[in-house]
Protein backbone atom coordinates (compact mmCIF):
# COMPACT_ATOMS: atom_id res chain seq x y z
CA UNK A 1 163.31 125.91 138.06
CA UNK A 2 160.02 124.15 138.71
CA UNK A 3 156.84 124.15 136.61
CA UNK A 4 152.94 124.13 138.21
CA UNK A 5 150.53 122.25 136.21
CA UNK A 6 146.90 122.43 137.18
CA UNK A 7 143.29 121.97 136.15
CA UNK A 8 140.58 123.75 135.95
CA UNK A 9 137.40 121.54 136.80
CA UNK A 10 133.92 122.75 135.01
CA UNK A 11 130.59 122.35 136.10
CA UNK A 12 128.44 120.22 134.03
CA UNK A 13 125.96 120.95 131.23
CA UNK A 14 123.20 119.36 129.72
CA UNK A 15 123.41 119.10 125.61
CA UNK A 16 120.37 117.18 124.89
CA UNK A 17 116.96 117.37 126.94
CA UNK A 18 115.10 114.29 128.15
CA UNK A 19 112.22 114.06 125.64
CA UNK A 20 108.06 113.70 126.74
CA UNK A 21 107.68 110.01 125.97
CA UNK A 22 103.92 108.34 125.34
CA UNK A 23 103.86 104.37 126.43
CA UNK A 24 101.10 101.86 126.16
CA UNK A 25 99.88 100.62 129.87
CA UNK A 26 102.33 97.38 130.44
CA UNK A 27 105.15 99.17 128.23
CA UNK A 28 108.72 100.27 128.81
CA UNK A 29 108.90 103.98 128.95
CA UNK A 30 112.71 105.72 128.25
CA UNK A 31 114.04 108.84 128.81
CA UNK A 32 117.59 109.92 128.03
CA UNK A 33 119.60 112.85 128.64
CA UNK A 34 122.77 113.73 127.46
CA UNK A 35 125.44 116.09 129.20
CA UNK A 36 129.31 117.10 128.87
CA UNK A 37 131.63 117.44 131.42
CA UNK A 38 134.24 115.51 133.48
CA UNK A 39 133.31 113.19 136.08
CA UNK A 40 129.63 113.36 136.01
CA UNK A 41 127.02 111.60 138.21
CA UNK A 42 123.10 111.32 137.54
CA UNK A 43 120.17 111.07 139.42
CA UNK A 44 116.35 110.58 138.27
CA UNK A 45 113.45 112.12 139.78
CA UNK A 46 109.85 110.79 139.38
CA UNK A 47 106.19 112.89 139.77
CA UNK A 48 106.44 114.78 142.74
CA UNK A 49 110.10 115.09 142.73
CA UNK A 50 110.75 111.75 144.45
CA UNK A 51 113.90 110.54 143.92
CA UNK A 52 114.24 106.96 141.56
CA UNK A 53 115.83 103.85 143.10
CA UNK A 54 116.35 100.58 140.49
CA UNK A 55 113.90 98.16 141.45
CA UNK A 56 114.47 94.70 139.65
CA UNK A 57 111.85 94.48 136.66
CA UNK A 58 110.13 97.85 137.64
CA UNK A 59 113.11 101.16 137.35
CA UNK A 60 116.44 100.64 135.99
CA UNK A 61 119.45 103.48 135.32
CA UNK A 62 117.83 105.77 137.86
CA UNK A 63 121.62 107.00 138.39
CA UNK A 64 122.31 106.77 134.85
CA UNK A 65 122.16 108.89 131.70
CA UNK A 66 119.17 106.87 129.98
CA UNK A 67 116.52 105.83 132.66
CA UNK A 68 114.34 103.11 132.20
CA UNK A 69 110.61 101.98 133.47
CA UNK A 70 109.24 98.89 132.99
CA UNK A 71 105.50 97.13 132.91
CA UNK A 72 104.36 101.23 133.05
CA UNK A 73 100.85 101.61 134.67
CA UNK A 74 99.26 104.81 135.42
CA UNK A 75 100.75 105.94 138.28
CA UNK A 76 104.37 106.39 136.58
CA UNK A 77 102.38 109.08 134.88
CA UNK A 78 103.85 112.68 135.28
CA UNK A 79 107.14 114.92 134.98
CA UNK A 80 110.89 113.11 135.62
CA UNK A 81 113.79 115.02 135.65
CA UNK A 82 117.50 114.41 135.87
CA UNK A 83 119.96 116.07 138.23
CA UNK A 84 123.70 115.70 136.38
CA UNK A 85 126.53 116.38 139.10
CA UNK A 86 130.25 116.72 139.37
CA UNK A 87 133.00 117.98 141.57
CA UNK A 88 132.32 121.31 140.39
CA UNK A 89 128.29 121.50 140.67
CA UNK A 90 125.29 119.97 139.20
CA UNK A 91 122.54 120.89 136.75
CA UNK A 92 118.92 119.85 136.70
CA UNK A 93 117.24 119.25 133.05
CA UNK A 94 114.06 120.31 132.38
CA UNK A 95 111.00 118.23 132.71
CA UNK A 96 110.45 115.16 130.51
CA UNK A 97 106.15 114.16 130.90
CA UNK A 98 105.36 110.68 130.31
CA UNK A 99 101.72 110.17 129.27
CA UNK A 100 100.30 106.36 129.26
CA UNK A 101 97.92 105.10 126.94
CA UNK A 102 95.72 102.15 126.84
CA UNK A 103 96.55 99.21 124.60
CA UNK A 104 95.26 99.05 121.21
CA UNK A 105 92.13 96.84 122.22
CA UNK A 106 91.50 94.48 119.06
CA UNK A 107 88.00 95.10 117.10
CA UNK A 108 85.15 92.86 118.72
CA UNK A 109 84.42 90.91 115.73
CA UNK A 110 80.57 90.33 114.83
CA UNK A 111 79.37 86.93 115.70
CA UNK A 112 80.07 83.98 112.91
CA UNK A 113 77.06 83.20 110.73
CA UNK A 114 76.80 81.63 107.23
CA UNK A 115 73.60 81.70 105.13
CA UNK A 116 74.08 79.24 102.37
CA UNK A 117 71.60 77.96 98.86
CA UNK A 118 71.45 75.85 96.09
CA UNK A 119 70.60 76.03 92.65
CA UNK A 120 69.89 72.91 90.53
CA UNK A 121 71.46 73.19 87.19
CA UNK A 122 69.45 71.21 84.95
CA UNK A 123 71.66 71.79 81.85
CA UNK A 124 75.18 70.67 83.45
CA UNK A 125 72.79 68.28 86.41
CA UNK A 126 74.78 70.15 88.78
CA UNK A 127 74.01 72.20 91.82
CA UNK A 128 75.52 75.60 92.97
CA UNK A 129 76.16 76.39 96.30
CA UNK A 130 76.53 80.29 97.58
CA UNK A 131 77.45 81.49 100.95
CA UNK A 132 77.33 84.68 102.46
CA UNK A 133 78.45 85.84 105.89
CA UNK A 134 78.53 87.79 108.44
CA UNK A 135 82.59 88.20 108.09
CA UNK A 136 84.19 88.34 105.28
CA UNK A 137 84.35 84.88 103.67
CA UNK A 138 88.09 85.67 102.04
CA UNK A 139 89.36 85.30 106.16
CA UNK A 140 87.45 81.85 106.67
CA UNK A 141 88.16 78.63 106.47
CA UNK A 142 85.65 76.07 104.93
CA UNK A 143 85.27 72.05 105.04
CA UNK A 144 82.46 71.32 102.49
CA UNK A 145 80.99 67.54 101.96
CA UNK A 146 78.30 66.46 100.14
CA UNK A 147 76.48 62.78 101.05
CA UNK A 148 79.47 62.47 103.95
CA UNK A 149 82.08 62.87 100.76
CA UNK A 150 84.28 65.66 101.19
CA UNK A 151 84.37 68.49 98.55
CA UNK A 152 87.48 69.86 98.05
CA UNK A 153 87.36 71.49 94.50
CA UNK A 154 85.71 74.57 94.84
CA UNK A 155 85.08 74.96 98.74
CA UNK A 156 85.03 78.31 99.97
CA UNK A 157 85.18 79.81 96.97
CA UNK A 158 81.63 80.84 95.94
CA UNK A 159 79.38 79.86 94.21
CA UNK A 160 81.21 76.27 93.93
CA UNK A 161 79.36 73.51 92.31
CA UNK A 162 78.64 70.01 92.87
CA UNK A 163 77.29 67.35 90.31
CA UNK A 164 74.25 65.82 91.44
CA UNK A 165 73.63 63.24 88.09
CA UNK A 166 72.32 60.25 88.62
CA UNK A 167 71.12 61.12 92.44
CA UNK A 168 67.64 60.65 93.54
CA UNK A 169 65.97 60.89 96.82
CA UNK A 170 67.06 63.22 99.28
CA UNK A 171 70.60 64.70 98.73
CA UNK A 172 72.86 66.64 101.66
CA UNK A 173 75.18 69.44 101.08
CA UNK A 174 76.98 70.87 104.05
CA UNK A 175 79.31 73.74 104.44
CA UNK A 176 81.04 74.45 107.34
CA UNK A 177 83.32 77.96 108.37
CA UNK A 178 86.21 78.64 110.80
CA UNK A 179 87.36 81.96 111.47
CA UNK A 180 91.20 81.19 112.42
CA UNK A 181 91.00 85.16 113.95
CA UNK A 182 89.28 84.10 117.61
CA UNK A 183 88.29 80.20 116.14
CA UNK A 184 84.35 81.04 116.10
CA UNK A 185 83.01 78.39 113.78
CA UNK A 186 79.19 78.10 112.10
CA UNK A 187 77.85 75.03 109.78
CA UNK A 188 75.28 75.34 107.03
CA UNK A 189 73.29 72.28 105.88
CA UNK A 190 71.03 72.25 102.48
CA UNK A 191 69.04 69.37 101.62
CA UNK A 192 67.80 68.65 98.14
CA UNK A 193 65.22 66.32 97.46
CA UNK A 194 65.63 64.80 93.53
CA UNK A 195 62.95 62.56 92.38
CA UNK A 196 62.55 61.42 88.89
CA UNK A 197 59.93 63.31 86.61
CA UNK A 198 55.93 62.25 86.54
CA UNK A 199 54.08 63.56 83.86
CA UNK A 200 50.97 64.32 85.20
CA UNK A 201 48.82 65.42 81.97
CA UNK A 202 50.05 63.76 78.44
CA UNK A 203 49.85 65.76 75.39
CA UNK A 204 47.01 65.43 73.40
CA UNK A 205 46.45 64.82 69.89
CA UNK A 206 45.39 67.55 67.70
CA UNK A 207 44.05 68.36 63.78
CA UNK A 208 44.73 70.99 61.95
CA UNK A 209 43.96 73.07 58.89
CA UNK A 210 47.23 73.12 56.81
CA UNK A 211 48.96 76.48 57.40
CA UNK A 212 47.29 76.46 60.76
CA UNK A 213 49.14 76.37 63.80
CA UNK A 214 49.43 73.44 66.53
CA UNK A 215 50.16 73.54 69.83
CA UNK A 216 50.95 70.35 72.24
CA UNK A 217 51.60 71.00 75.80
CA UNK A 218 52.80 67.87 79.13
CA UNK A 219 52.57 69.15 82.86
CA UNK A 220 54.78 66.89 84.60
CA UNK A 221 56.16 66.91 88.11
CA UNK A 222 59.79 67.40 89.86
CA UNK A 223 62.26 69.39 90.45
CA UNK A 224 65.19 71.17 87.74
CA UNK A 225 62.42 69.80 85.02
CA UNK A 226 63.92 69.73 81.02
CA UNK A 227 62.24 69.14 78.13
CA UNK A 228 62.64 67.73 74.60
CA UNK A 229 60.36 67.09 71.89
CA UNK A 230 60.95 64.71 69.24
CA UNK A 231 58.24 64.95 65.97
CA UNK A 232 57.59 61.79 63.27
CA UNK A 233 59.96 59.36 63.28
CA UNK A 234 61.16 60.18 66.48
CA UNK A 235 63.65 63.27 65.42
CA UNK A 236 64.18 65.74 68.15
CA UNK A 237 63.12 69.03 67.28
CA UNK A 238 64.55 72.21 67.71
CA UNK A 239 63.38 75.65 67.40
CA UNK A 240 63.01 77.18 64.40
CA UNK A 241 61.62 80.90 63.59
CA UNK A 242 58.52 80.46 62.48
CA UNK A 243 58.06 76.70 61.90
CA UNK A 244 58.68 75.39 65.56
CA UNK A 245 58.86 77.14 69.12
CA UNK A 246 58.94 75.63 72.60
CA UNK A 247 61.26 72.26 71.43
CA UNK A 248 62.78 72.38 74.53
CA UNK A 249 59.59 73.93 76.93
CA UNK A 250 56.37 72.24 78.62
CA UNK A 251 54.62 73.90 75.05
CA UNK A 252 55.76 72.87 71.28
CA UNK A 253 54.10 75.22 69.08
CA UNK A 254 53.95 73.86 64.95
CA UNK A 255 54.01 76.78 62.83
CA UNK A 256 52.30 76.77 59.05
CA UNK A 257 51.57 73.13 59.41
CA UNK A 258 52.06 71.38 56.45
CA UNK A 259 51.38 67.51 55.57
CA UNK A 260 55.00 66.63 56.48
CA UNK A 261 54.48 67.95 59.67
CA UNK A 262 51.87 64.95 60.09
CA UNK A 263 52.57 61.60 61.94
CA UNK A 264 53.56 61.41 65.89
CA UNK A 265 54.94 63.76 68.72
CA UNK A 266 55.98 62.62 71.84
CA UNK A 267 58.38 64.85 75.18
CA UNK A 268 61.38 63.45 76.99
CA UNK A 269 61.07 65.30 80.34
CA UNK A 270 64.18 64.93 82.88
CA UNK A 271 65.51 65.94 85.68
CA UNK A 272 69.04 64.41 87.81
CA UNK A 273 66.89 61.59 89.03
CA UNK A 274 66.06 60.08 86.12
CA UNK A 275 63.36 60.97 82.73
CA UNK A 276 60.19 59.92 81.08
CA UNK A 277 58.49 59.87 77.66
CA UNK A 278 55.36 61.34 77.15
CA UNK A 279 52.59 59.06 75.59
CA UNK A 280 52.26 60.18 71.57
CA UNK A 281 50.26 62.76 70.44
CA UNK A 282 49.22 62.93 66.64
CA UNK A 283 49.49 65.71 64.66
CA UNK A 284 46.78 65.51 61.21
CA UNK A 285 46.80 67.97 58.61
CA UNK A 286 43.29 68.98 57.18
CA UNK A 287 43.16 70.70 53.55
CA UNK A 288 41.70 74.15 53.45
């Protein structure tokens, strides 16, 4: 007694449709299929039905379940399909599109400029530098100097400040801005000019009625000007409601005057190049 074994051979089917598949121009586009059944074959079909051939850097797994196409331009564009065969038939899947879209072009970026100024600081004899820009100063790069010296503490982050005592004559700040993005690059120069103070008109002496009010005034000449007044005996004044305004102004105003305000006044004026003393002015005190 003899036994007959056979098998029955089934025609394939597809279980998972290629999918619609958006590349950038210059990408790699893939589309997969996936199908059961014994033995199975595949071949790929392009736009217009034209049947896909691997070309070396271009198509690969045209007779393959996962096709792939390489460096896409505009012309791969269009429907594919796959036609899955074996002994016992063949099935064609439905129609994957691949669109193609440009590359992300990168922003044009505005062109690099840098408006920079300085502010003498007569308190602290320093000067303060501000930028803006065209671009946002957080993405630059900056190389400041000032008189050839670099300046590193501070640079690039604004307003940064750079002491100026003891400098006269012509001064040179300079601030210059890289923009590591595309390497565009812009230099701002200040000058400052720091002379030492003239006084061009000394204060002059003045009488009073006691209980009156005097006023002594210097016009002097420069740039970040500050002023002190000393009274008699040389003591440096300071304001005081009522009794004394403008200690540390071109004007000194003597409230109330009263014999002890009597004797000599004379105005330190300075600036970072230097200072001068006034001439004296007097101060009398007439009775009522």
């Amino acid at each position: 007694m003899s036994m007959l074994y056979s098998s029955l051979c089934t025609g394939p089917a597809i279980d998972v449709q290629p999918s619609d598949v958006n590349a950038e121009a210059g990408g790699t586009a893939i589309l997969t299929v996936e199908a059961s059944g014994e033995g199975l074959s595949y071949q790929w079909f392009g736009p217009g039905g034209n049947a896909l051939t691997d070309v070396d850097g271009d198509i690969e797994g045209s007779n393959s379940s996962t096709l792939q196409i390489i460096n896409v331009e505009s012309g791969d564009a269009g429907d594919y399909t796959v036609v899955v065969t074996n002994s016992a038939g063949s099935v064609v899947s439905d129609a994957a599109t691949l669109s193609i879209a440009q590359p992300t072009q990168s922003p044009t970026l505005a062109p690099l400029i840098l408006n920079c100024s300085a502010e003498f600081l007569a308190e602290s004899q320093q000067v303060s530098v501000s930028c803006t820009s065209s671009r946002d100063l957080d993405g630059l790069d900056f190389e400041c100097s000032f008189n050839d010296e670099s300046v590193t503490e501070g640079c690039g982050q604004f307003p940064f400040f750079v002491s100026v005592a003891g400098a006269s004559g012509s001064q040179t700040i300079v601030i210059s801005a890289t923009d590591p993005a595309d390497g565009a690059g812009f230099t701002s120069t200040i000058t400052i000019t720091t002379t030492a103070p003239e006084i061009e008109t000394q204060p002059e002496s003045v009488g009073v009625e006691q209980g009156g009010s005097a006023s002594f005034t210097v016009e002097a000449s420069g740039a970040g000007l500050t002023y002190q007044w000393f009274g008699p005996g040389g003591v440096a004044l300071t304001d005081s409601d009522g009794e004394i305004e403008g200690s540390i102004s071109g004007t000194l105003t003597v409230f109330n005057a009263e014999p002890g305000d009597a004797g000599d006044y004379t105005v330190v004026v300075t600036n970072s190049a230097g200072s001068v003393t006034s001439d004296a002015a007097s101060l009398s005190i007439g009775e009522i």
